[in-house]
Protein backbone atom coordinates (compact mmCIF):
# COMPACT_ATOMS: atom_id res chain seq x y z
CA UNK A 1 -13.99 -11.14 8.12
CA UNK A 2 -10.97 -10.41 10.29
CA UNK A 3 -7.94 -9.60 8.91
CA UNK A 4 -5.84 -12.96 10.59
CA UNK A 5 -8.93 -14.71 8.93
CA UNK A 6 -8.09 -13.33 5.80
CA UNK A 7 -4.89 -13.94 5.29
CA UNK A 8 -5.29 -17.85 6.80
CA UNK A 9 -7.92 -18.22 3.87
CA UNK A 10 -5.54 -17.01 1.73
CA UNK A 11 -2.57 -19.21 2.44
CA UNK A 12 -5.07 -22.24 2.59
CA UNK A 13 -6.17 -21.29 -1.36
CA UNK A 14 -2.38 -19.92 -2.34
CA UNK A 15 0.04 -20.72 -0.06
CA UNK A 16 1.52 -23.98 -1.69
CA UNK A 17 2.09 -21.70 -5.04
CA UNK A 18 3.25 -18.75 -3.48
CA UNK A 19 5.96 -20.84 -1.53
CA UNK A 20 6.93 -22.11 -5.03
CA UNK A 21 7.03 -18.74 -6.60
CA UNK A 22 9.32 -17.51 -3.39
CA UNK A 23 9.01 -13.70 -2.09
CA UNK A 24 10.73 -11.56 -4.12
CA UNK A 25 8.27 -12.96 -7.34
CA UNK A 26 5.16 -12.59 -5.07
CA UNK A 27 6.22 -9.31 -4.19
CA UNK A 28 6.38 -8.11 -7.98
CA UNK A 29 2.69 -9.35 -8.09
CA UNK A 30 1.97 -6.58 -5.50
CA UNK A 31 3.91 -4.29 -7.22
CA UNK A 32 1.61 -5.08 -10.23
CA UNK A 33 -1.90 -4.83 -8.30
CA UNK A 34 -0.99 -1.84 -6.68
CA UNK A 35 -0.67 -0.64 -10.73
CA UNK A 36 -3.74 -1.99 -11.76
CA UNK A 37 -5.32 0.13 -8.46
CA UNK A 38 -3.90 3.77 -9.88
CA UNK A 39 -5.58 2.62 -12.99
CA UNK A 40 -9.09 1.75 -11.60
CA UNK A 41 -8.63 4.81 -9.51
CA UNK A 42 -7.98 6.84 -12.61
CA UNK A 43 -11.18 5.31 -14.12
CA UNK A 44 -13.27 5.71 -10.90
CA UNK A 45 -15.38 2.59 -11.70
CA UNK A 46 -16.80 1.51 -7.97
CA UNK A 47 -16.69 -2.00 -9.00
CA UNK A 48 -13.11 -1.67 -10.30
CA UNK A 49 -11.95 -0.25 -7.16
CA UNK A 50 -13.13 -2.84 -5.16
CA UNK A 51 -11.97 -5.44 -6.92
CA UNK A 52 -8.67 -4.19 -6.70
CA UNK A 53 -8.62 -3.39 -3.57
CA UNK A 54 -9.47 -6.77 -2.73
CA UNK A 55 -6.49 -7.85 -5.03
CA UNK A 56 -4.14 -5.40 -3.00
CA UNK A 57 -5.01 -6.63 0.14
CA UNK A 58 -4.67 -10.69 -0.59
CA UNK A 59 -1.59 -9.96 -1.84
CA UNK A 60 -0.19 -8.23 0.74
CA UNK A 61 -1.25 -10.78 3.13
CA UNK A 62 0.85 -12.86 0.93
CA UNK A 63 3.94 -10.87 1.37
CA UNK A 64 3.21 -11.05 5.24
CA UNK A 65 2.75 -14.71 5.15
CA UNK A 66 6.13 -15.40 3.04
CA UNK A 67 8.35 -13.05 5.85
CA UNK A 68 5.94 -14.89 8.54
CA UNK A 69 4.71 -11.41 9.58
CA UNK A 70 1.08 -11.57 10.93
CA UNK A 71 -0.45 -8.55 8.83
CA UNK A 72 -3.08 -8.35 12.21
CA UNK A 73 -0.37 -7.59 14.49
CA UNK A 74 1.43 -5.74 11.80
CA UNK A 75 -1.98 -3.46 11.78
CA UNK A 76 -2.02 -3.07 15.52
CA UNK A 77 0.62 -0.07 15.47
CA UNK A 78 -2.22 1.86 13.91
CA UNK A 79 -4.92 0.59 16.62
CA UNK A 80 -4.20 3.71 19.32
CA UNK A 81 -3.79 6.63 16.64
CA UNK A 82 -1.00 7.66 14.26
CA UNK A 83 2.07 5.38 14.66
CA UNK A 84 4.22 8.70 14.11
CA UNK A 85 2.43 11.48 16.54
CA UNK A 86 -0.03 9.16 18.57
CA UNK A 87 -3.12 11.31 17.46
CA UNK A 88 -6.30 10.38 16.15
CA UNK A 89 -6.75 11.99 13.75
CA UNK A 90 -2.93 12.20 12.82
CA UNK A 91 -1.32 15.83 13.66
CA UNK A 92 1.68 15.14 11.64
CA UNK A 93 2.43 18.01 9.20
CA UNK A 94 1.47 16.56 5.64
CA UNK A 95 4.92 15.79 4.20
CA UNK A 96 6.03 13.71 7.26
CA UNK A 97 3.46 10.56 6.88
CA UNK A 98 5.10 10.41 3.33
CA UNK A 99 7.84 8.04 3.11
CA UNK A 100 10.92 9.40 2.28
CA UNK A 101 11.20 8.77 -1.45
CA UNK A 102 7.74 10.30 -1.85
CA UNK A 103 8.84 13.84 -0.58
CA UNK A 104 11.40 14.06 -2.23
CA UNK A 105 9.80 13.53 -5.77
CA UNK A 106 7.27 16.03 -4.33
CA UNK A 107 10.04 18.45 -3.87
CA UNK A 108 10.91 17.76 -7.07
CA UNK A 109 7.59 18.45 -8.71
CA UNK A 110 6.97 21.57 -6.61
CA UNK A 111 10.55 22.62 -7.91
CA UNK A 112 9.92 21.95 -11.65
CA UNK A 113 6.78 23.84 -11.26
CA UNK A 114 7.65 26.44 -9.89
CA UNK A 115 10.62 27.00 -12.55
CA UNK A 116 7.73 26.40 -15.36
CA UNK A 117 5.56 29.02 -13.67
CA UNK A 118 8.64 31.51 -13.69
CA UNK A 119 8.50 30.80 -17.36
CA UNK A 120 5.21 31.12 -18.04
CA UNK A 121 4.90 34.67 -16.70
């Protein structure tokens, strides 16, 4: 299935509710799939995974289809190589495809230990 496919079968089964439940409420949803993902990833069940992968993905279309973003277009950014650098595969030093918020609790973590280390020895 395509992805514009996807997300038109999911605002044909959802879209009435998720209208109702507005954005910023469908958006917590995400939030709370994207939870129950680190958890199947944690257990590594195959089956898990997939089904909340699935999960992750309708609801994301969701989000798209609430701001009236198509997610196929939205993908297309990635369709020539990395968004950031152009190359396939991305040349990008590690820390830069991270978003912002995610390098700096890395820092952090690298920080704390590296103090612990000192500690330890």
């Amino acid at each position: 299935m395509k992805l514009r496919e996807f997300q038109d079968r999911i605002e044909a089964h959802y879209g009435e509710r998720d209208r109702s439940r507005g954005v910023d409420a469908t958006f917590r949803w995400l939030v709370e799939e994207v939870g129950e993902l680190a958890r199947a990833l944690r257990e590594g069940d195959p089956r898990r995974l997939e089904e909340e992968i699935g999960d992750v993905l309708a609801w994301t279309v969701t989000v798209a289809s609430l701001c009236g973003v198509d997610a196929a277009q939205a993908a297309e950014r990635y369709a020539s190589g990395c968004p950031k650098c152009g190359s396939t595969p991305c040349a990008c030093p590690p820390d830069v495809r991270m978003p912002a918020a995610s390098r700096a609790a890395a820092r952090q973590l690298r920080s704390r230990s590296v103090r612990t280390d000192r500690r330890a020895g």
